[in-house]
Structure formats: C-alpha cells, structure tokens
PDB file of N, CA and C in Angstrom:
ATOM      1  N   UNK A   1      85.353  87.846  61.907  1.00  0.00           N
ATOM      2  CA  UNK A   1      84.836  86.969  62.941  1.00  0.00           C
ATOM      3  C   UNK A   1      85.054  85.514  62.522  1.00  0.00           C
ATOM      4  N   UNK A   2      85.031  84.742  63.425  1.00  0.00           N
ATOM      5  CA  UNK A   2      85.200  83.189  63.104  1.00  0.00           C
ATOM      6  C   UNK A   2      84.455  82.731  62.521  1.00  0.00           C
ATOM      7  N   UNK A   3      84.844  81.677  61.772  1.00  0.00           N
ATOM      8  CA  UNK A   3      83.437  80.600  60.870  1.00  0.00           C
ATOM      9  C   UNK A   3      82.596  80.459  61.917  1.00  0.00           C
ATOM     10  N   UNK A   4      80.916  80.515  62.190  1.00  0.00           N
ATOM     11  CA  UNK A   4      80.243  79.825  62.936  1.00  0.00           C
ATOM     12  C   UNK A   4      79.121  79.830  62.116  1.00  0.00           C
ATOM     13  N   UNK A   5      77.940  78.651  62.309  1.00  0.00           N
ATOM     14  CA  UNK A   5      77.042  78.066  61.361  1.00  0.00           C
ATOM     15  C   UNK A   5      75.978  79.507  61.875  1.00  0.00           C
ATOM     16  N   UNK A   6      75.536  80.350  61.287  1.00  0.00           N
ATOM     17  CA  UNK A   6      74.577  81.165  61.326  1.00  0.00           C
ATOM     18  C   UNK A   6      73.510  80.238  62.087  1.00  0.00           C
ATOM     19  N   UNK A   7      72.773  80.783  63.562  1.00  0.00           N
ATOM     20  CA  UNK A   7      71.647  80.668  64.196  1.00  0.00           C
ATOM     21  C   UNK A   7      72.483  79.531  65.148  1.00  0.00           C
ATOM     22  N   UNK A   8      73.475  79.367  65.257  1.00  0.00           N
ATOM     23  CA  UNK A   8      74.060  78.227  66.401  1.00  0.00           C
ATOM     24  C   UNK A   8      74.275  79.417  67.558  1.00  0.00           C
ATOM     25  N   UNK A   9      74.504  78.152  68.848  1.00  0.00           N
ATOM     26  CA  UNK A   9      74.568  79.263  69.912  1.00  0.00           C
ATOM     27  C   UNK A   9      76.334  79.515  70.019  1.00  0.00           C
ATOM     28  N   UNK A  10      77.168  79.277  69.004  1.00  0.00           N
ATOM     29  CA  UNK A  10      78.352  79.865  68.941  1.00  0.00           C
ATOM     30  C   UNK A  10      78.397  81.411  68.157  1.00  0.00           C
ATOM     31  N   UNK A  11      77.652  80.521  67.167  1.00  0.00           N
ATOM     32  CA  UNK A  11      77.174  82.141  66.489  1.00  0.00           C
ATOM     33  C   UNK A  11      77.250  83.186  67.253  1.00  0.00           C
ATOM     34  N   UNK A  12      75.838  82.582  67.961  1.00  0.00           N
ATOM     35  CA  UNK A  12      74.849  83.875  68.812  1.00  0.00           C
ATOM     36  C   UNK A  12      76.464  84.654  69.893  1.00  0.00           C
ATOM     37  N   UNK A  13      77.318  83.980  70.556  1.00  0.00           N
ATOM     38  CA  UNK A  13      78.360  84.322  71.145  1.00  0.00           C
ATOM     39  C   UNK A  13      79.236  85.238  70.661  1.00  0.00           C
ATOM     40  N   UNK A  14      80.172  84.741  69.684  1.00  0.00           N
ATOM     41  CA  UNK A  14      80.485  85.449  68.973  1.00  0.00           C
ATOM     42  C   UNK A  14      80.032  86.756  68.560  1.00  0.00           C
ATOM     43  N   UNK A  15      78.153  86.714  67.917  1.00  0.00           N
ATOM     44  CA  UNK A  15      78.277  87.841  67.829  1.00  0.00           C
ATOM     45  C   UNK A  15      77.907  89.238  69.027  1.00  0.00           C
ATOM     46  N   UNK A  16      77.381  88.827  70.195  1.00  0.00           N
ATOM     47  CA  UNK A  16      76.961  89.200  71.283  1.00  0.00           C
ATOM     48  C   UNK A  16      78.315  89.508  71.863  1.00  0.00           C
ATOM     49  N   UNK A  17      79.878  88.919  71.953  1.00  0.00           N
ATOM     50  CA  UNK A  17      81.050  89.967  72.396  1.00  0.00           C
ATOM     51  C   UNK A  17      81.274  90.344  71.318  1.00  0.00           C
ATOM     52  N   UNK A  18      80.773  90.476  70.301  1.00  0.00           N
ATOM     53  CA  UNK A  18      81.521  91.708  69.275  1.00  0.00           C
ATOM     54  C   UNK A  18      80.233  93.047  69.537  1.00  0.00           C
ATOM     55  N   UNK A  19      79.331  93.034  69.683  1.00  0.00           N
ATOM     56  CA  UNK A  19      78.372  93.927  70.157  1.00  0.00           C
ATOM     57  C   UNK A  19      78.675  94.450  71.324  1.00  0.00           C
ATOM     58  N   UNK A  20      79.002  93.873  72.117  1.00  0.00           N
ATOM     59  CA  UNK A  20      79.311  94.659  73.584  1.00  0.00           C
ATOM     60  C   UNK A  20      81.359  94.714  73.647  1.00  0.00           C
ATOM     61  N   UNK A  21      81.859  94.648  72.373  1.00  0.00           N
ATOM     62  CA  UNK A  21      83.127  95.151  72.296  1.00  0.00           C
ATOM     63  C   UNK A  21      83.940  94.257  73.302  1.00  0.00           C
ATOM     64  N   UNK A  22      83.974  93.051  73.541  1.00  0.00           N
ATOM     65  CA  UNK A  22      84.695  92.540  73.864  1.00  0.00           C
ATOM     66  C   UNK A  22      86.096  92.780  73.163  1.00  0.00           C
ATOM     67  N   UNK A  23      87.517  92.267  74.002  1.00  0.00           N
ATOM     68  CA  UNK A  23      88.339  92.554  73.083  1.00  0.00           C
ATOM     69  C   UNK A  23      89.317  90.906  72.726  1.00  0.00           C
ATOM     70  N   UNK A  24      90.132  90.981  71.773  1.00  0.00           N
ATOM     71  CA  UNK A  24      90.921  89.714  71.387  1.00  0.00           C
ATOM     72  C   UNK A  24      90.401  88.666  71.872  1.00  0.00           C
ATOM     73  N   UNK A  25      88.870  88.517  70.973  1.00  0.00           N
ATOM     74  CA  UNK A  25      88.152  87.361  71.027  1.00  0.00           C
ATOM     75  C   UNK A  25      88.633  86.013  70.261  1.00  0.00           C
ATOM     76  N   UNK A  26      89.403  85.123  70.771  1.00  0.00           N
ATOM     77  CA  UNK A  26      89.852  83.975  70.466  1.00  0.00           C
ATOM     78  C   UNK A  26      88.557  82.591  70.541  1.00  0.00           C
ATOM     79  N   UNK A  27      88.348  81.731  69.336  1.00  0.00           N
ATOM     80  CA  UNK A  27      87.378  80.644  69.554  1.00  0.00           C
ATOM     81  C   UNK A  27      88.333  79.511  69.179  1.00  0.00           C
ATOM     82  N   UNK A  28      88.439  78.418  70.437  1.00  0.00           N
ATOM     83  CA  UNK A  28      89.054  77.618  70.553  1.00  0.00           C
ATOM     84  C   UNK A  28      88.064  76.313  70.061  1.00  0.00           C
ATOM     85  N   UNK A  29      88.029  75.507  68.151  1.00  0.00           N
ATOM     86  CA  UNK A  29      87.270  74.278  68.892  1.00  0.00           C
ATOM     87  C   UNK A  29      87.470  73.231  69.241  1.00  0.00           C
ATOM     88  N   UNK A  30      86.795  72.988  70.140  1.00  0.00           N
ATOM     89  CA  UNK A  30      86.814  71.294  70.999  1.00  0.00           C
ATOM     90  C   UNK A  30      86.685  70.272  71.052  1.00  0.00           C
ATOM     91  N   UNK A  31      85.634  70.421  69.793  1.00  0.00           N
ATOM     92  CA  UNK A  31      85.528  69.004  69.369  1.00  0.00           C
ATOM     93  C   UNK A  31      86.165  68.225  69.003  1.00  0.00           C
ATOM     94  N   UNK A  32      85.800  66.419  69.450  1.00  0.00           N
ATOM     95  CA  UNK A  32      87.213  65.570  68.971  1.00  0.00           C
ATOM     96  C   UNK A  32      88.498  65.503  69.698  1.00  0.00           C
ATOM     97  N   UNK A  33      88.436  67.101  70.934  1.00  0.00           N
ATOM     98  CA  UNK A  33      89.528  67.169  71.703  1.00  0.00           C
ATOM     99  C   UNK A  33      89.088  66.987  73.436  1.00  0.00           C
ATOM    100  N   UNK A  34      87.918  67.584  73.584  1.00  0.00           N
ATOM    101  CA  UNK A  34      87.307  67.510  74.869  1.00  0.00           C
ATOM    102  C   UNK A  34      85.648  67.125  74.650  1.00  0.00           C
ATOM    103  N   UNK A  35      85.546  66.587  75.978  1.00  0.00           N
ATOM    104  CA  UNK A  35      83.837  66.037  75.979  1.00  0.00           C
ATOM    105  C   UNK A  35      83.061  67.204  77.005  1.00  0.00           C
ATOM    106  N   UNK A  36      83.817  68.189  76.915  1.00  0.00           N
ATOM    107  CA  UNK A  36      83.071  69.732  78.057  1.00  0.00           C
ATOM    108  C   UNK A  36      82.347  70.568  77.302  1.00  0.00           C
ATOM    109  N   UNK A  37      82.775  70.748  75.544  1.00  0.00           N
ATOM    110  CA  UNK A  37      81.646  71.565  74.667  1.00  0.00           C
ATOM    111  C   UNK A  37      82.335  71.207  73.704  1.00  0.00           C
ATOM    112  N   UNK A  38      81.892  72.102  72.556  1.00  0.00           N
ATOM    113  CA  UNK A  38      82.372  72.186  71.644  1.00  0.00           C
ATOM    114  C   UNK A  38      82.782  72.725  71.099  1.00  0.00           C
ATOM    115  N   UNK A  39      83.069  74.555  71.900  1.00  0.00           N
ATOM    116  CA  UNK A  39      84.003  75.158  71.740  1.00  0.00           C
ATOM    117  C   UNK A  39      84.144  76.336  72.806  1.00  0.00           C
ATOM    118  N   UNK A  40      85.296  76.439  73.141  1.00  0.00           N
ATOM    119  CA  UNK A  40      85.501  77.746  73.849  1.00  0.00           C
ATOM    120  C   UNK A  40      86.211  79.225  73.505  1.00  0.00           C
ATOM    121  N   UNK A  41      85.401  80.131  73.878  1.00  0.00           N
ATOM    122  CA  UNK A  41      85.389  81.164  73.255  1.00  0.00           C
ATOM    123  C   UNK A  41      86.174  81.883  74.533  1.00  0.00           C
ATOM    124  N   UNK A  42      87.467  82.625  74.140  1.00  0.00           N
ATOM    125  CA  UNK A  42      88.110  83.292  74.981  1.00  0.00           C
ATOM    126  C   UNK A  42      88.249  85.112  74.657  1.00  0.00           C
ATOM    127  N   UNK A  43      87.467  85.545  75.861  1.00  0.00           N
ATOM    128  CA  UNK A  43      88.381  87.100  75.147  1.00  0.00           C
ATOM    129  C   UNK A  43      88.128  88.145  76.572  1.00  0.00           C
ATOM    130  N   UNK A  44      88.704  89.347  76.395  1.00  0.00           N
ATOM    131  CA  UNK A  44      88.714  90.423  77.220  1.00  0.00           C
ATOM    132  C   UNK A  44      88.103  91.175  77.492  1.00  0.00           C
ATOM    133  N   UNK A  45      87.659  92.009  79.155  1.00  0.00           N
ATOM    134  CA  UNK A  45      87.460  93.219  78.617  1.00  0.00           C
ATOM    135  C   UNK A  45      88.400  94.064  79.179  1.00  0.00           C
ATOM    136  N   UNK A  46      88.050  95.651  79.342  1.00  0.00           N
ATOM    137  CA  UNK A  46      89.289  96.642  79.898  1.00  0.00           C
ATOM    138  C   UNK A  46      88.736  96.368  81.200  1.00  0.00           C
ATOM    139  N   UNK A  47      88.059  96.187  81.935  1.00  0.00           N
ATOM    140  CA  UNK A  47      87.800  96.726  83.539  1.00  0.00           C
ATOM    141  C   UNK A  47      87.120  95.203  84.074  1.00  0.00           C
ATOM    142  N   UNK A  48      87.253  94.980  85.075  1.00  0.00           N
ATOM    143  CA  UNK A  48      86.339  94.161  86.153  1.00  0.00           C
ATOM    144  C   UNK A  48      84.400  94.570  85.303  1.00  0.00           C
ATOM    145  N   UNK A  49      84.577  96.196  85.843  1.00  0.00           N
ATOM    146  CA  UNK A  49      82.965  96.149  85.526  1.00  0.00           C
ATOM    147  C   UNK A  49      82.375  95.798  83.743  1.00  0.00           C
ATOM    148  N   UNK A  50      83.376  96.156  82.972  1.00  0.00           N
ATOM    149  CA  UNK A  50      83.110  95.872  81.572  1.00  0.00           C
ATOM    150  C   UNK A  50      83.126  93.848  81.644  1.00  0.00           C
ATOM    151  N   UNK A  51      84.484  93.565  82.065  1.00  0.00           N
ATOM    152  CA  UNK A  51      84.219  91.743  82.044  1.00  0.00           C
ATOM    153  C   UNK A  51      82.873  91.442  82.889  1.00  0.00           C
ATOM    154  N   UNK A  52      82.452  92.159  83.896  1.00  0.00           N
ATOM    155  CA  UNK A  52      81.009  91.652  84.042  1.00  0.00           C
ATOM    156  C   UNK A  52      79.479  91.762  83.340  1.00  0.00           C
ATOM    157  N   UNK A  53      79.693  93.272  82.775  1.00  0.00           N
ATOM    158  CA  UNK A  53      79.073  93.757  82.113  1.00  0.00           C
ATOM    159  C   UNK A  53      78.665  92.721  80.679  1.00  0.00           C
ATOM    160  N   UNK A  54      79.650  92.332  80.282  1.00  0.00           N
ATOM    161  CA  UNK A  54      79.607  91.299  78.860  1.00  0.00           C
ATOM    162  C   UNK A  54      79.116  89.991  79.679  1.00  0.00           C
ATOM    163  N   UNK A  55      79.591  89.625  80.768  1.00  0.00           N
ATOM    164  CA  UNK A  55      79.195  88.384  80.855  1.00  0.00           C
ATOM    165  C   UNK A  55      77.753  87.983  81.284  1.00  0.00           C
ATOM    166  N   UNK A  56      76.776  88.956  82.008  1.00  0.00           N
ATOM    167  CA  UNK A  56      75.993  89.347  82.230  1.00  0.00           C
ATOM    168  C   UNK A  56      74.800  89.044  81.349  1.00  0.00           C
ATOM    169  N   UNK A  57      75.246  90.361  79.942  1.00  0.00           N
ATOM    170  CA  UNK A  57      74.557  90.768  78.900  1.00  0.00           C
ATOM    171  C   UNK A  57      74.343  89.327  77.668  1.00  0.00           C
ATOM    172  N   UNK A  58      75.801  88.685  77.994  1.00  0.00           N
ATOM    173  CA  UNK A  58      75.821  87.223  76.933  1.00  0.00           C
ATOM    174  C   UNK A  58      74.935  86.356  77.942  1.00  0.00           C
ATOM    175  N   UNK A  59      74.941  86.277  79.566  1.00  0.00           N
ATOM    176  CA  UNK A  59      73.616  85.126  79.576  1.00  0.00           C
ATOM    177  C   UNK A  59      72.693  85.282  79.636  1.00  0.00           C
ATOM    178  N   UNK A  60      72.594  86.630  79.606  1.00  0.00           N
ATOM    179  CA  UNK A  60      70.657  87.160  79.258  1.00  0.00           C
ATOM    180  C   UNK A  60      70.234  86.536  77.363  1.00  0.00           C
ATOM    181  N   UNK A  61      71.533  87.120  76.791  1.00  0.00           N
ATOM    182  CA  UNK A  61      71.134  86.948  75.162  1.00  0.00           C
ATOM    183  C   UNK A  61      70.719  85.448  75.021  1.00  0.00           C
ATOM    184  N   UNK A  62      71.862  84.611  75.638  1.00  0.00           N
ATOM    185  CA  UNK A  62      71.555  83.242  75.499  1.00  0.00           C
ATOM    186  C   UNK A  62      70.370  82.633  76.286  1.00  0.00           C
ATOM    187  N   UNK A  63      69.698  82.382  77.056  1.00  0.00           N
ATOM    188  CA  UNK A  63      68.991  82.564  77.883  1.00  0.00           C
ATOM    189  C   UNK A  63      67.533  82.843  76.676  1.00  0.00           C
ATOM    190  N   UNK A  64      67.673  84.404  76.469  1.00  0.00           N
ATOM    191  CA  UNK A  64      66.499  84.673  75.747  1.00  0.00           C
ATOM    192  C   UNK A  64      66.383  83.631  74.059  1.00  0.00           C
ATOM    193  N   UNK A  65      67.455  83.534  73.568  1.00  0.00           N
ATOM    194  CA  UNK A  65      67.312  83.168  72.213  1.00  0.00           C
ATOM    195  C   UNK A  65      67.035  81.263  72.753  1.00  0.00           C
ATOM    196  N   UNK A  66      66.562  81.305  74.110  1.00  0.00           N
ATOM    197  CA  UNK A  66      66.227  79.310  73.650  1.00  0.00           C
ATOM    198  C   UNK A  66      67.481  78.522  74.149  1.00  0.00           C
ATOM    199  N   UNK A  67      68.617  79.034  74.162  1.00  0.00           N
ATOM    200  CA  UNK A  67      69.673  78.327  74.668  1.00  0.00           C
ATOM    201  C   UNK A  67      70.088  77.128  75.470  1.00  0.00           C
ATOM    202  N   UNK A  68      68.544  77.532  76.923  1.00  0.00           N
ATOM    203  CA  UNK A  68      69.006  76.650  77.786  1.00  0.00           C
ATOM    204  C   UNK A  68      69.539  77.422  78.790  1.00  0.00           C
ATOM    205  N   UNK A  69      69.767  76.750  79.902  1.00  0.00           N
ATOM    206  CA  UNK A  69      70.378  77.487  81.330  1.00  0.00           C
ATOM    207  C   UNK A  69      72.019  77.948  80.840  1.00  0.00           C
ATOM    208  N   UNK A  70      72.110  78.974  81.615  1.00  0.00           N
ATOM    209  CA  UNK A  70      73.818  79.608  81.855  1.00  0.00           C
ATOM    210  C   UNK A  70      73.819  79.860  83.004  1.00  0.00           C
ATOM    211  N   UNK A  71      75.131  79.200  83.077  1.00  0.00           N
ATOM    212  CA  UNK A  71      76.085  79.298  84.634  1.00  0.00           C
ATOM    213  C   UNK A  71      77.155  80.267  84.804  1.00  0.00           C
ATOM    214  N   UNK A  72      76.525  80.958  85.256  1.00  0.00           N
ATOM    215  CA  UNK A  72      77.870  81.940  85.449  1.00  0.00           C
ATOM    216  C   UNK A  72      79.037  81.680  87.311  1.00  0.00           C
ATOM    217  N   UNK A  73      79.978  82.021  87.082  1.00  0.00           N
ATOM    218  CA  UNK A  73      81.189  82.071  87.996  1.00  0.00           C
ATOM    219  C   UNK A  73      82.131  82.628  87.592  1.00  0.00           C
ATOM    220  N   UNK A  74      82.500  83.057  88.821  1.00  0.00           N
ATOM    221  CA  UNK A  74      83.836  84.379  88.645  1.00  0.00           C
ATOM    222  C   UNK A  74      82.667  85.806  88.937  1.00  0.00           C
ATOM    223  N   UNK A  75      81.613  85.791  89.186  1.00  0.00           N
ATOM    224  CA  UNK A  75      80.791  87.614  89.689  1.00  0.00           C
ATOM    225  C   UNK A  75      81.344  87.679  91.399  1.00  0.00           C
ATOM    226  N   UNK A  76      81.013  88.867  91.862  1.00  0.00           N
ATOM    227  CA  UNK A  76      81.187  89.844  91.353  1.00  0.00           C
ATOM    228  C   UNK A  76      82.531  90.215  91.215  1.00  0.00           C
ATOM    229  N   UNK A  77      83.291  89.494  91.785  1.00  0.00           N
ATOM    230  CA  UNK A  77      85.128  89.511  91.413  1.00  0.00           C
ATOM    231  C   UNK A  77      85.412  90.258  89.701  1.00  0.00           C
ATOM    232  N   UNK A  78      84.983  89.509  89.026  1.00  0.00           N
ATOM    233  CA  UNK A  78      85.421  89.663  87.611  1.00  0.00           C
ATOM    234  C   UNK A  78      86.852  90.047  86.998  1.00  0.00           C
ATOM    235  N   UNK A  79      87.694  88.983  87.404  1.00  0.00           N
ATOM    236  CA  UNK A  79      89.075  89.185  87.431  1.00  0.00           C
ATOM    237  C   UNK A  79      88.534  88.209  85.878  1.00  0.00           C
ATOM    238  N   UNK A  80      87.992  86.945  86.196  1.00  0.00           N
ATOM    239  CA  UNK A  80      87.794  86.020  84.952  1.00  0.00           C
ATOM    240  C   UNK A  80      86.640  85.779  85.629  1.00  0.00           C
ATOM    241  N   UNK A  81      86.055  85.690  84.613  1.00  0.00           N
ATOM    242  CA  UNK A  81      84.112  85.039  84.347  1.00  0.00           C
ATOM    243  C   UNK A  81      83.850  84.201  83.940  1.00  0.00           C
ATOM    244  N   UNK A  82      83.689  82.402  83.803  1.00  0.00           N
ATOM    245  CA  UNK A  82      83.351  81.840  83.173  1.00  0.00           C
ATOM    246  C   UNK A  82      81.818  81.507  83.079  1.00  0.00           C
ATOM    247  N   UNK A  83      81.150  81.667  81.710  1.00  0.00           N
ATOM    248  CA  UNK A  83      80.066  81.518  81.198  1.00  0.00           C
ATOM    249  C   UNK A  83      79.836  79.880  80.671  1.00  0.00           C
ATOM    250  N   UNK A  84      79.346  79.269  81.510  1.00  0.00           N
ATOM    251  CA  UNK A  84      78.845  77.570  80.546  1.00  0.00           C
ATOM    252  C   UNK A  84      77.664  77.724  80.536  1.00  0.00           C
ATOM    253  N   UNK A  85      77.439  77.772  78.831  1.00  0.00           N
ATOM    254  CA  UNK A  85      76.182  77.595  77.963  1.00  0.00           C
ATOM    255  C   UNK A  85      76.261  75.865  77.385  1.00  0.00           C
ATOM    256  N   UNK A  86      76.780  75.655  77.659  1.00  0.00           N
ATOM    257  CA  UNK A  86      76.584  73.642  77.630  1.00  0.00           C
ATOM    258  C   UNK A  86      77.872  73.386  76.430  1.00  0.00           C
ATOM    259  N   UNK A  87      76.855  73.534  74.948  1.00  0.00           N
ATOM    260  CA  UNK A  87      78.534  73.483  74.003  1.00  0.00           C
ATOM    261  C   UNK A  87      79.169  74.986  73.312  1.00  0.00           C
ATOM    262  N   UNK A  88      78.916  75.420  74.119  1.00  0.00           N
ATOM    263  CA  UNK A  88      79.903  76.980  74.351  1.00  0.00           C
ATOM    264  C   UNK A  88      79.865  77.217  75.612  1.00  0.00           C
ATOM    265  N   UNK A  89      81.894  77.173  76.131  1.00  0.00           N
ATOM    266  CA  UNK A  89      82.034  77.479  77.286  1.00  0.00           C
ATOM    267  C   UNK A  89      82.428  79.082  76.988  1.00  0.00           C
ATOM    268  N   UNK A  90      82.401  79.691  77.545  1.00  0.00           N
ATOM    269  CA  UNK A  90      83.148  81.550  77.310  1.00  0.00           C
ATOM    270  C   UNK A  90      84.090  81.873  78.942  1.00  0.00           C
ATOM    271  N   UNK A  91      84.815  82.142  78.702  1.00  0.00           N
ATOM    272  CA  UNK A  91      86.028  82.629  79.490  1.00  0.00           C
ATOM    273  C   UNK A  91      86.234  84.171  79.322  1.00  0.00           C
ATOM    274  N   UNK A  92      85.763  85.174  80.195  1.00  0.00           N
ATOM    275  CA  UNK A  92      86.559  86.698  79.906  1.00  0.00           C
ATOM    276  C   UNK A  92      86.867  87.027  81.237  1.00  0.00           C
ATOM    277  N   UNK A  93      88.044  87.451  80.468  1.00  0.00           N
ATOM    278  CA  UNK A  93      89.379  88.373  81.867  1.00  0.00           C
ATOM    279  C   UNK A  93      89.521  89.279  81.378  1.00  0.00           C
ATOM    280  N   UNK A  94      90.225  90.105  82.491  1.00  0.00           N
ATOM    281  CA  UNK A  94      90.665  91.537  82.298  1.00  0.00           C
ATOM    282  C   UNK A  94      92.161  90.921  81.865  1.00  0.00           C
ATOM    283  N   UNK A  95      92.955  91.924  81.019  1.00  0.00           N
ATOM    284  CA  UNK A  95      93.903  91.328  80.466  1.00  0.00           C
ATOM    285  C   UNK A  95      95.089  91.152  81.068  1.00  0.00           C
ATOM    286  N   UNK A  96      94.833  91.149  82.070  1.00  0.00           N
ATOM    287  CA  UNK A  96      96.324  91.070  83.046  1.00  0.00           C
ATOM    288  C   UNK A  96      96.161  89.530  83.740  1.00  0.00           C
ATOM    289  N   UNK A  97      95.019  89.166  83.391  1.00  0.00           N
ATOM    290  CA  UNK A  97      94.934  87.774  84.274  1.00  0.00           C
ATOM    291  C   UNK A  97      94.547  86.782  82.874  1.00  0.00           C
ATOM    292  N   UNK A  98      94.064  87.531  81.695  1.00  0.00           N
ATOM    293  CA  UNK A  98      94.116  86.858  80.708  1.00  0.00           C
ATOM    294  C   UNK A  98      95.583  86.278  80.754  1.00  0.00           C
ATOM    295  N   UNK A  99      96.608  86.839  80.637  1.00  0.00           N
ATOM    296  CA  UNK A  99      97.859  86.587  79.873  1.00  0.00           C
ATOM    297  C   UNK A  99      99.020  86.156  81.271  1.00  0.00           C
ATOM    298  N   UNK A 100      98.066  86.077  82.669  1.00  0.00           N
ATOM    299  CA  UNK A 100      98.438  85.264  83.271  1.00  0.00           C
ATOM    300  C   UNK A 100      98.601  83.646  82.889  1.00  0.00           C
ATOM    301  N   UNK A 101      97.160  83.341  83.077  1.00  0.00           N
ATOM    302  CA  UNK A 101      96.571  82.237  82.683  1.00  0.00           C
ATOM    303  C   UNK A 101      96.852  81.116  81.372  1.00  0.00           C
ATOM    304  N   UNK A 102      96.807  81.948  80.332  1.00  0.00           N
ATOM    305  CA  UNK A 102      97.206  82.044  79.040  1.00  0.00           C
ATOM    306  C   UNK A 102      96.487  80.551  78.296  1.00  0.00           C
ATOM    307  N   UNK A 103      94.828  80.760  78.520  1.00  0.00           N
ATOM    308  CA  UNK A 103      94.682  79.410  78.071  1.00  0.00           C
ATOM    309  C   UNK A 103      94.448  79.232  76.824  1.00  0.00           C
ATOM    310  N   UNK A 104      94.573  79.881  75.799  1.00  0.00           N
ATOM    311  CA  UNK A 104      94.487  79.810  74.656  1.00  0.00           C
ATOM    312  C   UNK A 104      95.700  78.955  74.024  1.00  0.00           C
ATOM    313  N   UNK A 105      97.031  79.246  74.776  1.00  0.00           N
ATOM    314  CA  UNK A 105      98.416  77.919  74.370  1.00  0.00           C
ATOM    315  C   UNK A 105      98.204  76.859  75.583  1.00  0.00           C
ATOM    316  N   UNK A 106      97.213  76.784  76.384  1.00  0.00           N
ATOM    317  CA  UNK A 106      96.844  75.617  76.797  1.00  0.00           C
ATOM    318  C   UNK A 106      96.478  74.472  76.143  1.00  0.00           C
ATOM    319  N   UNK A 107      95.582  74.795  75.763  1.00  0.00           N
ATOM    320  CA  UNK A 107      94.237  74.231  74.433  1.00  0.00           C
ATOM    321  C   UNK A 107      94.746  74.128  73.386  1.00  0.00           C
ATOM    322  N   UNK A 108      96.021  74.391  72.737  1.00  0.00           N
ATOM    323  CA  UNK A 108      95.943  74.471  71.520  1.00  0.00           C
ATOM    324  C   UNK A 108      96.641  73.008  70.862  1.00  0.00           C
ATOM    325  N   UNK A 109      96.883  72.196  71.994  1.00  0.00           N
ATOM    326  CA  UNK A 109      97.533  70.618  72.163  1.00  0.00           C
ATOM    327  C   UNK A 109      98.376  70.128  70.936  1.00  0.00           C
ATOM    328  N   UNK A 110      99.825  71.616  70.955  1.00  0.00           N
ATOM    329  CA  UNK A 110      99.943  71.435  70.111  1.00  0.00           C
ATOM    330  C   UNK A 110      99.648  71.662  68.159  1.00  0.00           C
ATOM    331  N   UNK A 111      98.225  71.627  67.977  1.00  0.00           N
ATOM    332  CA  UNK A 111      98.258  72.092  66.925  1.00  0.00           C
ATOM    333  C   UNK A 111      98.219  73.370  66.423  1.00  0.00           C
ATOM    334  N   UNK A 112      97.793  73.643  65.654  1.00  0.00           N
ATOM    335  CA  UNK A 112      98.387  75.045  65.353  1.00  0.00           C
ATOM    336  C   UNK A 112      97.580  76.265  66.452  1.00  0.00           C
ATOM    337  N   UNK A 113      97.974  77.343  66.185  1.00  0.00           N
ATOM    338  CA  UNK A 113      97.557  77.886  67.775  1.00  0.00           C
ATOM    339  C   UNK A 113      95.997  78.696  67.082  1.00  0.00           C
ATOM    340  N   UNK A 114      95.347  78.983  68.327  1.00  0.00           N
ATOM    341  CA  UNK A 114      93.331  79.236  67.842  1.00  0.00           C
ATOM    342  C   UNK A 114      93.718  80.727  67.083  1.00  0.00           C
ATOM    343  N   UNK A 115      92.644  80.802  66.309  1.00  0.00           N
ATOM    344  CA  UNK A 115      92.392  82.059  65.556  1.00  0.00           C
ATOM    345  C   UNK A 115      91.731  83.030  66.110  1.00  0.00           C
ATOM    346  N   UNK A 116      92.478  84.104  66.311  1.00  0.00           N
ATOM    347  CA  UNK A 116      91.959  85.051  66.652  1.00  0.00           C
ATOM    348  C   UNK A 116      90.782  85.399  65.927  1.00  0.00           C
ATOM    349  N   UNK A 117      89.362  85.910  66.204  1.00  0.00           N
ATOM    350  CA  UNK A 117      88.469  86.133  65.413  1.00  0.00           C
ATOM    351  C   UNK A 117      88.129  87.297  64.795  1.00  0.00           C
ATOM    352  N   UNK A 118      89.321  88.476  64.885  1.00  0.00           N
ATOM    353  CA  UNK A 118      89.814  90.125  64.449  1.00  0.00           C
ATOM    354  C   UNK A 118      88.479  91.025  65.323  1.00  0.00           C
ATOM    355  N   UNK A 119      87.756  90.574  66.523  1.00  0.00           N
ATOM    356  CA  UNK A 119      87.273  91.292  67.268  1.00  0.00           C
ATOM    357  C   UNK A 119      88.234  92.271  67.556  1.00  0.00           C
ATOM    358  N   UNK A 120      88.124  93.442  68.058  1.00  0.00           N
ATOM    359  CA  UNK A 120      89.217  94.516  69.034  1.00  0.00           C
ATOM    360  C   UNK A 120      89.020  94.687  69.799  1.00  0.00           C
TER     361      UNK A 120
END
C-alpha cells in the first residue's frame, strides 16, 4: 500500500478500498500541483454495482471516523464515482471507462508516473 501518515483521512482511504477489494488502486499526490486536495486516489471495481458498493461504503467510513461531509457523484450510473472528502478526492470506474479516461497519465505532469499501491 502507499506511504500514508497512519490516522490521516488518506490513510483511512486507502485502507477502506483495500477492505472492500477495490482493484489497481493508484494514489496520485497533489500537493504543490493542485489547490483541489491533496491527493487523489484512483482505482476500480469489476461491476457498476461493486464501483457503487465501494463508493458508498468509503463515505459512510469517512463520514463516521470525523472526516467531515462527502460528496458523492456519478450514483446510480456507476460507470465512474467521484468521492470528494475535501483533501482526498477518490475516483472509481469500472475498468473499461477507467482506461478510457486514463487519468492517472493525466496528472502525472510529466513527472514520473503515480504508484500503483499493489492493491488487486
């Protein structure tokens, strides 16, 4: 999994799609590059109902642990979901619109490209 400071709400992300099996969880950070968070967390699931299912389950977690409000968009479609928790944005697609989109070589402005975080 990616470096994140134990008890941050990147943490808490991170580890909440590795619990509900998200897949090729990518954390993009932002800081220094954008003033929208401070990092965005990209990853998959297999189905519409699984990408809702995670996105769902991550703004209840966040939500409960103190976080602050989450916005969800993209229900009940769930082609892509975006989750804004303020400085964690989360992005999950089903992988056919993931690799449409492809924002992970969006973001990467150039420098070296984001680390996969060896979620599956």
């Amino acid at each position: 999994m990616a470096e994140a400071e134990p008890g941050t709400l990147h943490a808490l992300v991170l580890e909440q799609l590795d619990e509900d099996q998200a897949q090729d969880v990518v954390s993009v950070p932002l800081e220094g590059k954008s003033s929208i968070a401070d990092h965005m967390v990209i990853a998959s699931g297999r189905s519409t109902r699984q990408v809702a299912s995670i996105a769902q389950k991550l703004a209840e977690s966040i939500k409960q642990a103190g976080h602050g409000p989450v916005r969800l968009e993209g229900l009940p479609a769930a082609d892509w979901v975006l989750v804004d928790a303020g400085d964690v944005v989360v992005h999950l697609f089903r992988p056919e619109v993931r690799s449409f989109y492809n924002l992970e070589r969006m973001w990467a402005f150039g420098d070296a490209p984001p680390v996969p975080t060896g979620t599956a």
